[in-house]
Protein backbone atom coordinates (compact mmCIF):
# COMPACT_ATOMS: atom_id res chain seq x y z
CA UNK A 1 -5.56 -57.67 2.66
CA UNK A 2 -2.92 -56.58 0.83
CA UNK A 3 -0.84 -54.22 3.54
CA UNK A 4 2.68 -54.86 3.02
CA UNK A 5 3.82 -55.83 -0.38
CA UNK A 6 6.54 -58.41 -0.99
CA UNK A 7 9.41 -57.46 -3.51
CA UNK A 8 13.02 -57.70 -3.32
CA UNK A 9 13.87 -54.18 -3.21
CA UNK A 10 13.58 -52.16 0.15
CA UNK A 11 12.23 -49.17 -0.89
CA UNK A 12 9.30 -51.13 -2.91
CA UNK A 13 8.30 -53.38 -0.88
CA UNK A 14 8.19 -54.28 3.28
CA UNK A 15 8.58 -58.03 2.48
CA UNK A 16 10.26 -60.90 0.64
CA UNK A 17 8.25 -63.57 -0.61
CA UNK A 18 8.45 -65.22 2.60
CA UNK A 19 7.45 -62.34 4.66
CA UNK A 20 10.57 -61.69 5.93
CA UNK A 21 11.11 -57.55 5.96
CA UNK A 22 13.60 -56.10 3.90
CA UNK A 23 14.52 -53.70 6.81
CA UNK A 24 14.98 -55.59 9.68
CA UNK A 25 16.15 -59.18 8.80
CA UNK A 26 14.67 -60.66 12.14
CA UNK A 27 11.13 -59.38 11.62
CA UNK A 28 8.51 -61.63 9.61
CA UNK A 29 4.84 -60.56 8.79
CA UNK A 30 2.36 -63.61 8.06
CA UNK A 31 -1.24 -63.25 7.38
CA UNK A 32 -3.31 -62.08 4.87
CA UNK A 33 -1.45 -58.66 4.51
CA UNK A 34 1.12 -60.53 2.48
CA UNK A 35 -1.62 -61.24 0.10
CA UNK A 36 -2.24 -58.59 -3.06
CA UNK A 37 -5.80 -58.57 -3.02
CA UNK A 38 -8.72 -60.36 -2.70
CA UNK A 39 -10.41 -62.06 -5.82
CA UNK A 40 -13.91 -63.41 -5.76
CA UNK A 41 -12.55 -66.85 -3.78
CA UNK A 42 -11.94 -67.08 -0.18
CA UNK A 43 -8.47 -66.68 0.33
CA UNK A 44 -8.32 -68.38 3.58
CA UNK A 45 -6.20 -71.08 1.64
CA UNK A 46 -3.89 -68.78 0.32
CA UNK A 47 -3.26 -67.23 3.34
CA UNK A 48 -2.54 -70.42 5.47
CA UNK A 49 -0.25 -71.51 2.55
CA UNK A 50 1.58 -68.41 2.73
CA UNK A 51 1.77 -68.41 6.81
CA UNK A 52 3.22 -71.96 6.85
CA UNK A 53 6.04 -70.70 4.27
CA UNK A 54 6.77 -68.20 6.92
CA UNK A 55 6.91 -70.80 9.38
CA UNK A 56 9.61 -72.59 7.52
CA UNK A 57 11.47 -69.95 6.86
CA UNK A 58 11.92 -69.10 10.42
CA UNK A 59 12.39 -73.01 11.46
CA UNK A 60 14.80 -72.98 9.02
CA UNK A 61 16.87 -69.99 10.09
CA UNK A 62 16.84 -71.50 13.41
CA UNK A 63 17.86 -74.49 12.45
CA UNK A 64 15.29 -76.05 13.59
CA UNK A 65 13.75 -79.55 11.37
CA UNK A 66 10.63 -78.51 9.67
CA UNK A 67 7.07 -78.82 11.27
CA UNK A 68 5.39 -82.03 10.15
CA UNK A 69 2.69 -81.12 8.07
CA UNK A 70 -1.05 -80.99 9.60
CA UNK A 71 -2.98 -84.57 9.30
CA UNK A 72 -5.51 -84.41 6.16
CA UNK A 73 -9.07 -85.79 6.04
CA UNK A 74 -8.39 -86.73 2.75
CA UNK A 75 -5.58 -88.65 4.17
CA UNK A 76 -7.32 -90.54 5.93
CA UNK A 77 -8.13 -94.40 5.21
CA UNK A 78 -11.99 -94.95 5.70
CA UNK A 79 -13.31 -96.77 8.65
CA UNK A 80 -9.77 -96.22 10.40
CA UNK A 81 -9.61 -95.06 14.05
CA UNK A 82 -8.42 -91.74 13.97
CA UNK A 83 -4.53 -91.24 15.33
């Protein structure tokens, strides 16, 4: 955790926020090296939330729509058939 830093000045920093590099515009870094450190939580959260900005970011350079988001348990009414 905590491999590339994000910033907004190249010689600081790897990364933008949205893990895009600062060097080569075309190259993105997701994961949980975009992450400063680890507290005493899981970060697994953090980390998917942080991947899926990524994700738009590149859908959105490529002008693609954005990706609906994921189906939620929570979502969910009870008793209903999933799908």
């Amino acid at each position: 955790m905590g491999i590339h830093w994000t910033g907004s000045a190249p010689r600081a920093s790897p990364t933008d926020w949205d893990g895009r590099s600062l060097t080569y515009p075309t190259l993105f870094l997701a994961g949980a090296g975009l992450s400063p450190t680890t507290g005493t939580a899981n970060p697994t959260t953090t980390v998917a939330a942080r991947s899926l900005r990524t994700v738009a970011t590149i859908e959105a350079g490529f002008g693609l729509p954005a990706s609906p988001p994921a189906a939620s348990p929570v979502d969910a009414t009870p008793g209903a058939p999933p799908g």
